[in-house]
PDB file of N, CA and C in Angstrom:
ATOM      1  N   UNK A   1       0.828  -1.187   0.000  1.00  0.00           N
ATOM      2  CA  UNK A   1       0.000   0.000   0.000  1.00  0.00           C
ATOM      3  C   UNK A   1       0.871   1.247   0.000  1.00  0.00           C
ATOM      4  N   UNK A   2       1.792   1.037   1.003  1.00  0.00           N
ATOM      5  CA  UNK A   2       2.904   2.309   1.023  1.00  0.00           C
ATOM      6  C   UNK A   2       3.657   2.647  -0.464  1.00  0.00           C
ATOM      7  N   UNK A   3       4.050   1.374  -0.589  1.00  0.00           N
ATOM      8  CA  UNK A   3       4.454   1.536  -2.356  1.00  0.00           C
ATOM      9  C   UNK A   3       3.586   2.444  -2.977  1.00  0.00           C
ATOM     10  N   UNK A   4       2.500   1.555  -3.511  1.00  0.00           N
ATOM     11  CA  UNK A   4       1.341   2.136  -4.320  1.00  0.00           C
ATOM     12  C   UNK A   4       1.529   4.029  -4.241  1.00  0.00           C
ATOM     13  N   UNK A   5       1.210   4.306  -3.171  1.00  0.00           N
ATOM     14  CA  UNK A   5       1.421   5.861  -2.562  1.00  0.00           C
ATOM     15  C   UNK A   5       2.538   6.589  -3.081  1.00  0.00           C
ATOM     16  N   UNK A   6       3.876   5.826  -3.038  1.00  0.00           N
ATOM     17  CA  UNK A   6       4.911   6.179  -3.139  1.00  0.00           C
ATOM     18  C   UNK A   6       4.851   6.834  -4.966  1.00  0.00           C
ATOM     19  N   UNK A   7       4.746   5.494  -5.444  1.00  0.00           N
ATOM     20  CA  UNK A   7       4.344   5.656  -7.088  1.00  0.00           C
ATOM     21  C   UNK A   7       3.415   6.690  -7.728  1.00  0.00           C
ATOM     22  N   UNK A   8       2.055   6.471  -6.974  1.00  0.00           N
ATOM     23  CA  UNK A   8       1.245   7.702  -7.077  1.00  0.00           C
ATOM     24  C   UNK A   8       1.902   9.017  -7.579  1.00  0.00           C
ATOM     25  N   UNK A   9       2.340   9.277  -6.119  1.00  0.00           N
ATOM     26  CA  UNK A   9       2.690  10.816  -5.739  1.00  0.00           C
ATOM     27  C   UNK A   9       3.686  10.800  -6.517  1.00  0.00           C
ATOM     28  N   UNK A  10       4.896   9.940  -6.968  1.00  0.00           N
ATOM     29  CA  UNK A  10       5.900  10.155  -8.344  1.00  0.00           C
ATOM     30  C   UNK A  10       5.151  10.540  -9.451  1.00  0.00           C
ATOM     31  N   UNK A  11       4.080  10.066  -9.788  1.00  0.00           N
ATOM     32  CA  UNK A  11       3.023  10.015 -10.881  1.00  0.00           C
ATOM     33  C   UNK A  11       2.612  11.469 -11.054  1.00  0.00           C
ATOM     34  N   UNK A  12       1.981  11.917  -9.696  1.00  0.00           N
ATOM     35  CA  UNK A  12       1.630  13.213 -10.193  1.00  0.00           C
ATOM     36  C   UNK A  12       2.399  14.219  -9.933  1.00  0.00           C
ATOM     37  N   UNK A  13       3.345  14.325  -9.617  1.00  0.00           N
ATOM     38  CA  UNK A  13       4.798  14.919  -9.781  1.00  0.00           C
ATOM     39  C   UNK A  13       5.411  15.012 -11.127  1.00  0.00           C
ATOM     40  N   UNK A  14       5.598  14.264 -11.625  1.00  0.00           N
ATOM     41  CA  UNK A  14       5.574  14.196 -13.445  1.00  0.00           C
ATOM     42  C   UNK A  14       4.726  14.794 -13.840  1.00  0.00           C
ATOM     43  N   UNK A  15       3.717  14.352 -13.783  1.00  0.00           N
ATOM     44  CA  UNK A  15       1.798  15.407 -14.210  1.00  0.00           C
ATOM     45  C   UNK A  15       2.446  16.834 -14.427  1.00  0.00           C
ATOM     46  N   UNK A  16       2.940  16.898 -13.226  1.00  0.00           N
ATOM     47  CA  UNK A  16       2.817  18.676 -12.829  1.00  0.00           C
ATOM     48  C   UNK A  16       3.963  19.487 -13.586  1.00  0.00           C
ATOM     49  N   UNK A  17       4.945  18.508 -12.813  1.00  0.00           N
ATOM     50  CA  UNK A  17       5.949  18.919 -13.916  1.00  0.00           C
ATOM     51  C   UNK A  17       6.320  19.024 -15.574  1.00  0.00           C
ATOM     52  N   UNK A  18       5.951  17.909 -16.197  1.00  0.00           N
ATOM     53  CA  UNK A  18       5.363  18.047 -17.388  1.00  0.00           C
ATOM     54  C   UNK A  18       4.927  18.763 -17.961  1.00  0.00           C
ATOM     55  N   UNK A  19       3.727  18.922 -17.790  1.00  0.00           N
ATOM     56  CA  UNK A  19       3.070  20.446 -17.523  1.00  0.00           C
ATOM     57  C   UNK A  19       2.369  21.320 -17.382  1.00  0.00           C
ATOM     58  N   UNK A  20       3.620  22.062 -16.547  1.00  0.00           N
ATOM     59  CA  UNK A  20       3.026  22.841 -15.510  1.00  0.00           C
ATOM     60  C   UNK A  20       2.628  24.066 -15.909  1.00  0.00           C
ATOM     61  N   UNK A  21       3.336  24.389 -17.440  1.00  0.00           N
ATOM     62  CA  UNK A  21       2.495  25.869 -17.843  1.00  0.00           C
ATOM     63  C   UNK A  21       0.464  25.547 -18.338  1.00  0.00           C
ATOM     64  N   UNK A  22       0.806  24.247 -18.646  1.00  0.00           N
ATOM     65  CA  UNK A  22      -1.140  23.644 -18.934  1.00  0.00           C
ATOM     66  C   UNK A  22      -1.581  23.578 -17.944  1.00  0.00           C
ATOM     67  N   UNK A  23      -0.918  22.846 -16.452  1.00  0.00           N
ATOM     68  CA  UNK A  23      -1.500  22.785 -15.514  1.00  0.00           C
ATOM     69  C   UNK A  23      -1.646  24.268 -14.742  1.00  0.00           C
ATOM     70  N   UNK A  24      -1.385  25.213 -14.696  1.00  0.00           N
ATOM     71  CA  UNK A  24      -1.230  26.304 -13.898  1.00  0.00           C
ATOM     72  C   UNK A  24      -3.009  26.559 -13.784  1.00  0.00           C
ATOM     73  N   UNK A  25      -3.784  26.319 -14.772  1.00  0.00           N
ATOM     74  CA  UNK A  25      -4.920  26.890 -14.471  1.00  0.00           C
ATOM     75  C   UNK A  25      -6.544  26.353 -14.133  1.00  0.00           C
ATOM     76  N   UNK A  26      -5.436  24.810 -14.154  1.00  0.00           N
ATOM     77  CA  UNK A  26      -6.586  23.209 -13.371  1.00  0.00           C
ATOM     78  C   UNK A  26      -6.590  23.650 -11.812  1.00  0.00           C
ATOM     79  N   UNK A  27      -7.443  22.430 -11.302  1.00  0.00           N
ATOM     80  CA  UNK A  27      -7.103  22.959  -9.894  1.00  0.00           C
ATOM     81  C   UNK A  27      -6.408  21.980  -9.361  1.00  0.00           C
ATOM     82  N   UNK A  28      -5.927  22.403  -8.349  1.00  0.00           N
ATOM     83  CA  UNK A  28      -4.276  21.393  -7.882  1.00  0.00           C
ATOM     84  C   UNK A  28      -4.362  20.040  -7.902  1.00  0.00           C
ATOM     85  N   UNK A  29      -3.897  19.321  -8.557  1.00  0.00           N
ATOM     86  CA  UNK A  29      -4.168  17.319  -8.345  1.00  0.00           C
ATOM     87  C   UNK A  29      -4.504  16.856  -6.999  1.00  0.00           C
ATOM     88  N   UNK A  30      -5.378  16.157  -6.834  1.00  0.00           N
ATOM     89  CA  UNK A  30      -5.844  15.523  -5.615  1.00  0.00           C
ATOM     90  C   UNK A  30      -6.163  14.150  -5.777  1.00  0.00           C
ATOM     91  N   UNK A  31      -6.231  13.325  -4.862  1.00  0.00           N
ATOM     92  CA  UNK A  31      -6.558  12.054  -4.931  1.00  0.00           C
ATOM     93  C   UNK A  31      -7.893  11.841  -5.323  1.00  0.00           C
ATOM     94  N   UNK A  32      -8.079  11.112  -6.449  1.00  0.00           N
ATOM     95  CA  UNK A  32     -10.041  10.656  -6.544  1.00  0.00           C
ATOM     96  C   UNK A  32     -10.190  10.758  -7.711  1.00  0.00           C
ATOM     97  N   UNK A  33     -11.194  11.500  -9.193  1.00  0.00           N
ATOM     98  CA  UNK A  33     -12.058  11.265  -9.988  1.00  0.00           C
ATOM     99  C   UNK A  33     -12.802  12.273  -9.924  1.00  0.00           C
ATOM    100  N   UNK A  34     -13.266  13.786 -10.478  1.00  0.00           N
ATOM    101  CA  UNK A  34     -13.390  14.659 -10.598  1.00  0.00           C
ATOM    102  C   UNK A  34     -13.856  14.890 -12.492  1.00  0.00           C
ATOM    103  N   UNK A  35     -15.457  15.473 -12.345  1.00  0.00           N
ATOM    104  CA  UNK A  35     -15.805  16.041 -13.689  1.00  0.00           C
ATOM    105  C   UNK A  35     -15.910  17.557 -14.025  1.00  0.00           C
ATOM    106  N   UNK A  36     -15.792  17.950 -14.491  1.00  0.00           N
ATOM    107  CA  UNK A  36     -15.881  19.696 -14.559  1.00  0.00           C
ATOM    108  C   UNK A  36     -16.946  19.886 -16.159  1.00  0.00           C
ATOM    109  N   UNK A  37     -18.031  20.864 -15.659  1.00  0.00           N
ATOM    110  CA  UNK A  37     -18.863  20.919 -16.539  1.00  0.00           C
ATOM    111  C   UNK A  37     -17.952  22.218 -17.720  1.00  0.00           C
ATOM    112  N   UNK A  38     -17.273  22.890 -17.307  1.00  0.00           N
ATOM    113  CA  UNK A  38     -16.316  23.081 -18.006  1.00  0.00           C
ATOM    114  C   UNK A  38     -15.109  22.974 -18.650  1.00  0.00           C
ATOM    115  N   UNK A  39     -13.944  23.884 -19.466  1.00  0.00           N
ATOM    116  CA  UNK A  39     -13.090  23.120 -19.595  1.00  0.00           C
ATOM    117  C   UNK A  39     -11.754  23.627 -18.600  1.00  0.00           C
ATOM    118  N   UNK A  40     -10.672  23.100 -18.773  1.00  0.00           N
ATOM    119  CA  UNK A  40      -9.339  23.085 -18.123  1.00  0.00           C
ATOM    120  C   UNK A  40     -10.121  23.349 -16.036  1.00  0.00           C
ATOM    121  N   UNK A  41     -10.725  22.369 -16.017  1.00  0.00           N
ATOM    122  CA  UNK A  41     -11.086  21.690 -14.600  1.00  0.00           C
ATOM    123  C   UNK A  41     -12.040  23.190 -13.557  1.00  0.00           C
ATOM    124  N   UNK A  42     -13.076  23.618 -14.815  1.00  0.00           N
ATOM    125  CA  UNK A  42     -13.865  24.889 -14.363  1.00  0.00           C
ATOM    126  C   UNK A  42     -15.587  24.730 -14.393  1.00  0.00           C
ATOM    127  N   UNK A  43     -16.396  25.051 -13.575  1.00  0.00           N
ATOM    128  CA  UNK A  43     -17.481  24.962 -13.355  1.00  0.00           C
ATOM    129  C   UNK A  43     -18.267  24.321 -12.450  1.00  0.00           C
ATOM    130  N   UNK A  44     -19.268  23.729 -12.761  1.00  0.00           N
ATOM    131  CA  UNK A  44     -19.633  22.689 -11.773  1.00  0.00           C
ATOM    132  C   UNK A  44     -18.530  21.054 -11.866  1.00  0.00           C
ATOM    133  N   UNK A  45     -18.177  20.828 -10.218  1.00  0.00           N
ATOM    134  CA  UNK A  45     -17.806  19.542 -10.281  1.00  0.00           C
ATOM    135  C   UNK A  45     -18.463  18.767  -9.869  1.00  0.00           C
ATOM    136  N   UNK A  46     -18.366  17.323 -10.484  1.00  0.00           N
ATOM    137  CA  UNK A  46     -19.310  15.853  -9.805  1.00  0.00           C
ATOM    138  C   UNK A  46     -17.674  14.853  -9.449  1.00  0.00           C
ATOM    139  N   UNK A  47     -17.895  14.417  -8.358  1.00  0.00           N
ATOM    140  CA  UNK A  47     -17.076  13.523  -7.452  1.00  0.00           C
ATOM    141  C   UNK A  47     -17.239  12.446  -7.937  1.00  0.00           C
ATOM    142  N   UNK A  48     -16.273  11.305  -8.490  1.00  0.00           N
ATOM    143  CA  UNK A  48     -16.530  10.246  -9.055  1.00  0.00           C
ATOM    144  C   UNK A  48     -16.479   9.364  -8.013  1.00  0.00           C
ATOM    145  N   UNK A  49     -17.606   8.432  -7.638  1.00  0.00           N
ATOM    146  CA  UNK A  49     -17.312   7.701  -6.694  1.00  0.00           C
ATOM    147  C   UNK A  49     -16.527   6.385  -7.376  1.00  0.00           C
ATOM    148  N   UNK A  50     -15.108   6.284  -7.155  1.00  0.00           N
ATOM    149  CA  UNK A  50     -14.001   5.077  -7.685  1.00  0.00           C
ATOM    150  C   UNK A  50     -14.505   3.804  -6.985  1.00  0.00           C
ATOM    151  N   UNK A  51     -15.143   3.586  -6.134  1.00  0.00           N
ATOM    152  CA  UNK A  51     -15.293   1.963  -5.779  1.00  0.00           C
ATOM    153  C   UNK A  51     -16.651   1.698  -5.925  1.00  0.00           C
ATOM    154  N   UNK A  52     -17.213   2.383  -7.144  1.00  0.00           N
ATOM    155  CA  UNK A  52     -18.469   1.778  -7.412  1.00  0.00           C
ATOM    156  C   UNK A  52     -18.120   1.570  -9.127  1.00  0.00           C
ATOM    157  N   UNK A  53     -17.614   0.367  -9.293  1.00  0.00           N
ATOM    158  CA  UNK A  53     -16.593  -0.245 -10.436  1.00  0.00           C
ATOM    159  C   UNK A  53     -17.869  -0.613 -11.785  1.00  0.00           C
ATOM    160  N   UNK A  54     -17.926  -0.422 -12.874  1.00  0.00           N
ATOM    161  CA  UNK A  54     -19.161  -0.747 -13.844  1.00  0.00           C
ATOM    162  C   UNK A  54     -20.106   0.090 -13.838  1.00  0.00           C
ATOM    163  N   UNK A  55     -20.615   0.701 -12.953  1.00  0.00           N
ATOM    164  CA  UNK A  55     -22.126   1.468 -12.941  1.00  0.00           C
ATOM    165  C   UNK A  55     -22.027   1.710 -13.875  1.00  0.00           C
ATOM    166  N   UNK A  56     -23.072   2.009 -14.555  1.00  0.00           N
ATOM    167  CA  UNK A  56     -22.834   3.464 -15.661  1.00  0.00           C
ATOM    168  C   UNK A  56     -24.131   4.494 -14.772  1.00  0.00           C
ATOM    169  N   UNK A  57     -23.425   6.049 -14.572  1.00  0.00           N
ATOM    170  CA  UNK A  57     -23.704   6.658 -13.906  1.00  0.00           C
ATOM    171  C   UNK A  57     -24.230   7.787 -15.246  1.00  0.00           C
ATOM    172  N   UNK A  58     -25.464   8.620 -15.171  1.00  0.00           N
ATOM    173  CA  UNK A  58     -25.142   9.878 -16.118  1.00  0.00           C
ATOM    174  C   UNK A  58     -25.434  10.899 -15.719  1.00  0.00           C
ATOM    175  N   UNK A  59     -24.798  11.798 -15.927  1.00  0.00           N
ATOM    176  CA  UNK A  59     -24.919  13.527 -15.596  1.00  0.00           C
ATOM    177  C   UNK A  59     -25.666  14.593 -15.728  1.00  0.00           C
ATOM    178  N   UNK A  60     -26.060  15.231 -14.418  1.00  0.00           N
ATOM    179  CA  UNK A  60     -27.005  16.327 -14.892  1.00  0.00           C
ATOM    180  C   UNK A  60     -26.659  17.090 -16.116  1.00  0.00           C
ATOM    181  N   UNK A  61     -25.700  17.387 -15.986  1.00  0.00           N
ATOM    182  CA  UNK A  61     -24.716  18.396 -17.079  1.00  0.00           C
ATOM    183  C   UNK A  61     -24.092  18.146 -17.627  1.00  0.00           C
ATOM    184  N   UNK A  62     -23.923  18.191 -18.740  1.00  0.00           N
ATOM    185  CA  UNK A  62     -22.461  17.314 -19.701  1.00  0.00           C
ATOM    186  C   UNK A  62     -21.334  18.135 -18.827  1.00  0.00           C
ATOM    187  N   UNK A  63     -20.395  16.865 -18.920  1.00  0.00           N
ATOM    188  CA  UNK A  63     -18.510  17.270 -18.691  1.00  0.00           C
ATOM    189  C   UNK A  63     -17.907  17.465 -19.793  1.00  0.00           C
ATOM    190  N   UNK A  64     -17.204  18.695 -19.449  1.00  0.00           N
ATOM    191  CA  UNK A  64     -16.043  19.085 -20.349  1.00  0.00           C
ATOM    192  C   UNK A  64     -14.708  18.597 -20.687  1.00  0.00           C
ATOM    193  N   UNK A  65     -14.145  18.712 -19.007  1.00  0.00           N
ATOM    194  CA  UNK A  65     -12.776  18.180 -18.444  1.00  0.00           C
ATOM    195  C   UNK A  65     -13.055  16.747 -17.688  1.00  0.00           C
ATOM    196  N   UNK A  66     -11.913  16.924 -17.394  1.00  0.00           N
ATOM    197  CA  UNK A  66     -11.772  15.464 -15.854  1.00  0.00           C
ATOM    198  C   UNK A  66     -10.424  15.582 -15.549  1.00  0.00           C
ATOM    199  N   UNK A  67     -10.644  15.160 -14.389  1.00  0.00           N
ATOM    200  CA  UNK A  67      -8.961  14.696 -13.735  1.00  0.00           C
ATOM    201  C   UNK A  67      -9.638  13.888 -12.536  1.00  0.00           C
ATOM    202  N   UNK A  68      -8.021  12.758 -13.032  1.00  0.00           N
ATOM    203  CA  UNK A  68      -8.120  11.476 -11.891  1.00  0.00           C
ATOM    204  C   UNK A  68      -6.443  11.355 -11.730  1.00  0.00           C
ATOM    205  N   UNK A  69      -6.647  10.851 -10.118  1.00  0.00           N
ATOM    206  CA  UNK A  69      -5.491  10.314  -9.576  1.00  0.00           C
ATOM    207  C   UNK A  69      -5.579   9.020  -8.648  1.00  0.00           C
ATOM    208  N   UNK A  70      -5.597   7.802  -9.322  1.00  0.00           N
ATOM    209  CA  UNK A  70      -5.895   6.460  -8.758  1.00  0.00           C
ATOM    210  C   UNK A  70      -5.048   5.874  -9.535  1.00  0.00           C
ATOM    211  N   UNK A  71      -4.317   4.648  -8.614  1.00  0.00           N
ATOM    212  CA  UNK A  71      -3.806   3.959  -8.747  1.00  0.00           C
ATOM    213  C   UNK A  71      -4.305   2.722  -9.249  1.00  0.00           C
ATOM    214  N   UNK A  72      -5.610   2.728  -8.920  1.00  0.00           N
ATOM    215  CA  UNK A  72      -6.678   1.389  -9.365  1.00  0.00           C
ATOM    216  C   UNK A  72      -7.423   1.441 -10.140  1.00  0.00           C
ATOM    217  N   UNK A  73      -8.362   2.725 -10.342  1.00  0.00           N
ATOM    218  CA  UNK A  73      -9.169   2.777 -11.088  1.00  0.00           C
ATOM    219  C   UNK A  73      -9.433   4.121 -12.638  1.00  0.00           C
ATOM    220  N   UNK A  74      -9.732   3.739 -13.551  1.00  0.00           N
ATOM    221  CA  UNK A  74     -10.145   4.763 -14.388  1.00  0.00           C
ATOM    222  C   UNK A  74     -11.469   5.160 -15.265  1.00  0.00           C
ATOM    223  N   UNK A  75     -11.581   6.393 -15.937  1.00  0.00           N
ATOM    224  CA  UNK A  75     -12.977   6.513 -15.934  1.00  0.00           C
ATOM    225  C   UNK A  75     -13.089   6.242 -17.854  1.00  0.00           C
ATOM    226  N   UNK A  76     -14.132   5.812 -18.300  1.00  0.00           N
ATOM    227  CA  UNK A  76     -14.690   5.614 -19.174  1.00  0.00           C
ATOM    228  C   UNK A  76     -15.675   6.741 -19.683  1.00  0.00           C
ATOM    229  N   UNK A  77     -15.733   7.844 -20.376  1.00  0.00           N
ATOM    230  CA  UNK A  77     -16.542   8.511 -20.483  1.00  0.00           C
ATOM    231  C   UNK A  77     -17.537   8.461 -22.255  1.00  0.00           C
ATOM    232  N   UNK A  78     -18.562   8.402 -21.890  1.00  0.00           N
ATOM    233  CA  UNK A  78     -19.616   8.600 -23.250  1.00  0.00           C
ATOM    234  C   UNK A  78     -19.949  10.098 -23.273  1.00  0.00           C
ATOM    235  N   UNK A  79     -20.420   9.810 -24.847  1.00  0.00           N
ATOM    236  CA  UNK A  79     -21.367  11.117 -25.176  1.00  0.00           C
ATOM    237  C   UNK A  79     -22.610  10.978 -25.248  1.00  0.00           C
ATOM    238  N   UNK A  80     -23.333  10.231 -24.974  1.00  0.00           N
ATOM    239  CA  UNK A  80     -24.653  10.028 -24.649  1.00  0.00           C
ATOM    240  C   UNK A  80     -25.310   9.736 -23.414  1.00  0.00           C
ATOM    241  N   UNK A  81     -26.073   9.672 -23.084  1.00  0.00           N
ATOM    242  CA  UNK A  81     -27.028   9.110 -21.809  1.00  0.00           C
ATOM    243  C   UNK A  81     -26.789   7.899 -21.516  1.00  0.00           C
ATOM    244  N   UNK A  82     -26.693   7.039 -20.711  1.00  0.00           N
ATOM    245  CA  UNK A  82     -26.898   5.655 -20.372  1.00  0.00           C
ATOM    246  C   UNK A  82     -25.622   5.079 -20.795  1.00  0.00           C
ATOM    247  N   UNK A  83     -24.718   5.528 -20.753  1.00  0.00           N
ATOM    248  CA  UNK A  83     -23.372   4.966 -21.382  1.00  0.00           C
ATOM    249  C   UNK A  83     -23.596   4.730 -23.104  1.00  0.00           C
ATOM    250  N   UNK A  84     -24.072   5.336 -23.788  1.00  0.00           N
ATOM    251  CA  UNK A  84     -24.207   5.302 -25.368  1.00  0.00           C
ATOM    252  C   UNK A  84     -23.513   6.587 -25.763  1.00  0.00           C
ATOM    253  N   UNK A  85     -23.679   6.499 -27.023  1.00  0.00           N
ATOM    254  CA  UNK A  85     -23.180   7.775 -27.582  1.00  0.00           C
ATOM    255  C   UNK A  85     -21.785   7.727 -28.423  1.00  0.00           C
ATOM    256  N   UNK A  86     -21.391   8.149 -28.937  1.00  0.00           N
ATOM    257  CA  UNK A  86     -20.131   7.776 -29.919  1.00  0.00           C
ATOM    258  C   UNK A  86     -19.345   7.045 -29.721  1.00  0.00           C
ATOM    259  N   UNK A  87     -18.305   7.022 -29.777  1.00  0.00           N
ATOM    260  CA  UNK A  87     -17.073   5.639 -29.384  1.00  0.00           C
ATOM    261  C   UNK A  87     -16.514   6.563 -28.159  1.00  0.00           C
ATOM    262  N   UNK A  88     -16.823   5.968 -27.114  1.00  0.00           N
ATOM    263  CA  UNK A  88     -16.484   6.199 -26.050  1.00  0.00           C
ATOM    264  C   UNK A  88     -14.449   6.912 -25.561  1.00  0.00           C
ATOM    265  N   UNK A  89     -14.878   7.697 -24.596  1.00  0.00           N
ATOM    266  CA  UNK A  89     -13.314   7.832 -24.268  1.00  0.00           C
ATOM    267  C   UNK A  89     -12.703   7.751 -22.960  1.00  0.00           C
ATOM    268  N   UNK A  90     -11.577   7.064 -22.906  1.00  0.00           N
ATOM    269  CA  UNK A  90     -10.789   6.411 -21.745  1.00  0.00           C
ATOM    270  C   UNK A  90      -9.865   7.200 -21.255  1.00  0.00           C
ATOM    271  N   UNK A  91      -9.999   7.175 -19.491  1.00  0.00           N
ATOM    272  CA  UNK A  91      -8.902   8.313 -19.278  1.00  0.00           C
ATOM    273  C   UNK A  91      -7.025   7.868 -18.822  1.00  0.00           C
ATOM    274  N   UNK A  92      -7.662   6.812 -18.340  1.00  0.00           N
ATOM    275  CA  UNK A  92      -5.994   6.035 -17.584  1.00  0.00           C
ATOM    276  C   UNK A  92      -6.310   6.486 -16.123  1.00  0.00           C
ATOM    277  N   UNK A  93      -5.363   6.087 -15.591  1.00  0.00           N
ATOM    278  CA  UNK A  93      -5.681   6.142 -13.815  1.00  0.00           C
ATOM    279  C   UNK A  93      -4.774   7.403 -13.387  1.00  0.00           C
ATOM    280  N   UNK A  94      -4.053   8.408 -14.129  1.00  0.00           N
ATOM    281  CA  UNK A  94      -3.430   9.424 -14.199  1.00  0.00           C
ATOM    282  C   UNK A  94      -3.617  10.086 -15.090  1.00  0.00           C
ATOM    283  N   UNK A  95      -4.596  11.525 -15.048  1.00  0.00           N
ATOM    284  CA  UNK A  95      -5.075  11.905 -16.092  1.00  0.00           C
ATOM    285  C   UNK A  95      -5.481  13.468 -15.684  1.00  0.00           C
ATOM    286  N   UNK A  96      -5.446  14.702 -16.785  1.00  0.00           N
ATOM    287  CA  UNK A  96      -6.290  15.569 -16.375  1.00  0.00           C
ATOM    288  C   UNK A  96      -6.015  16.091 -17.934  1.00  0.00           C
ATOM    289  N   UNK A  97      -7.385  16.602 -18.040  1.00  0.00           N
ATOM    290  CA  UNK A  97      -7.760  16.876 -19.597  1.00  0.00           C
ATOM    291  C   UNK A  97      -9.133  17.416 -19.686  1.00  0.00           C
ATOM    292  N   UNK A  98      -9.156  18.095 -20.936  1.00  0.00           N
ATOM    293  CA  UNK A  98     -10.510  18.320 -21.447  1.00  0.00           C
ATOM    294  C   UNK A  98     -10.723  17.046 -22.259  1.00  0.00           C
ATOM    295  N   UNK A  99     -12.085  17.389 -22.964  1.00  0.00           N
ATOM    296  CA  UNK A  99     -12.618  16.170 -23.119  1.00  0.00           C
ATOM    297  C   UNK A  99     -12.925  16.376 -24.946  1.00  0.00           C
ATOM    298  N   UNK A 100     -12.656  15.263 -25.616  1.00  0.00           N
ATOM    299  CA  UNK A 100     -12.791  15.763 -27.153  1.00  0.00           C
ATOM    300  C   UNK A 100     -14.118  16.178 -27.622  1.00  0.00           C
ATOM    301  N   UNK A 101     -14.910  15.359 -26.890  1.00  0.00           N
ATOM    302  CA  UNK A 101     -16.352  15.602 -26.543  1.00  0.00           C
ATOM    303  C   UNK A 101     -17.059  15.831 -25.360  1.00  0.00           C
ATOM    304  N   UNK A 102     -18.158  16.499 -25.303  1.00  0.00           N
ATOM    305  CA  UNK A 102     -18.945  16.749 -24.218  1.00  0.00           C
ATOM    306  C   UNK A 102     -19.244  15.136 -23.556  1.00  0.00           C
ATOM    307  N   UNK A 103     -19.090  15.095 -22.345  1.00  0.00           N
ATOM    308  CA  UNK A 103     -19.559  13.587 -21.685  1.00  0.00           C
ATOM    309  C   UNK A 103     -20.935  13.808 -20.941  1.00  0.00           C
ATOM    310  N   UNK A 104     -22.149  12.518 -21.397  1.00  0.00           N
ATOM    311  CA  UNK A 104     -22.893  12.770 -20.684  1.00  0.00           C
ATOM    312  C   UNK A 104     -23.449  11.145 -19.801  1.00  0.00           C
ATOM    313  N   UNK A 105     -22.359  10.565 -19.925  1.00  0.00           N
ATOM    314  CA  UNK A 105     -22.021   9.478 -18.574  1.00  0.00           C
ATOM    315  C   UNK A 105     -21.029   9.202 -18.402  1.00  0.00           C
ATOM    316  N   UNK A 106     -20.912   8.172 -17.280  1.00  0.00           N
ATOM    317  CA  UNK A 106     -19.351   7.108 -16.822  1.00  0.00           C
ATOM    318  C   UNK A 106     -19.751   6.125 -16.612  1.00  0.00           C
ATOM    319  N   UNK A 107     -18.592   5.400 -16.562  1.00  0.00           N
ATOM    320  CA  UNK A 107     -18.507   4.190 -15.810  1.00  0.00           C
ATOM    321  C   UNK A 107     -17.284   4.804 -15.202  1.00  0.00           C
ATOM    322  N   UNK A 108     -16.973   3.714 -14.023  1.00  0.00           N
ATOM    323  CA  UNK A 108     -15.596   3.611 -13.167  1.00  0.00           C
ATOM    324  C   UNK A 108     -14.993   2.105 -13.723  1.00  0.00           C
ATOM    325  N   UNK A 109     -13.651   2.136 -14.202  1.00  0.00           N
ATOM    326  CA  UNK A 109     -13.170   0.746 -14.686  1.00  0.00           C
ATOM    327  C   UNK A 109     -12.025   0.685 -14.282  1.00  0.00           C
ATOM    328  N   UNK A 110     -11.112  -0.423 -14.205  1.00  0.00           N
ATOM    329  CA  UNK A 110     -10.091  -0.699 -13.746  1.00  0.00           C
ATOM    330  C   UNK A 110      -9.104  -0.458 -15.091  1.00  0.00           C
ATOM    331  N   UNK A 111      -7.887   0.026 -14.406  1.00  0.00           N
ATOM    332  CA  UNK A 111      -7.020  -0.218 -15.749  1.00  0.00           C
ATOM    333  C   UNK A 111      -6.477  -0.765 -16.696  1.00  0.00           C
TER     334      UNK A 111
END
């Protein structure tokens, strides 16, 4: 578990550093799964709950952005309702981005 942590926090240390002139205007990396009805991590946020693995969950509001920092889990996002909608897009378990499309569900999946 201590490992895991260890790796993490290397993980998003790279993130930041990488970069940090893109990142300057997200909001600071945190542990969890995070949607932003806007883009570069602005507007309303929805809290991804990570240990509810498959649901497909959908959103009052389409998402713009996302950012995740899990070691276990990652998010699956559609452009439609009910998990439908174009060919879906995958984030990785280290991630913060806008979105190529508006998302208007998830799932939570493993990597």
């Amino acid at each position: 578990m201590l490992r895991g942590a260890a790796v993490l926090s290397a993980l998003a240390t790279a993130l930041i550093g990488a970069g940090a002139a893109h990142a300057a205007d997200w909001p600071e990396l945190k542990e969890g799964a995070y949607l932003y009805s806007g883009t570069h991590g602005t507007g309303t946020v929805t809290v991804v709950d990570l240990d509810d693995l498959g649901t497909c969950h959908t959103l009052s509001a389409p998402a713009g952005s996302m950012q995740i920092v899990s070691g276990s889990a990652s998010l699956v996002l559609y452009s439609g309702a009910d998990c439908a909608g174009a060919v879906p897009w995958a984030s990785g378990s280290l991630a913060q981005s806008d979105l190529p499309r508006a998302a208007l569900s998830y799932r939570v999946v493993t990597p």
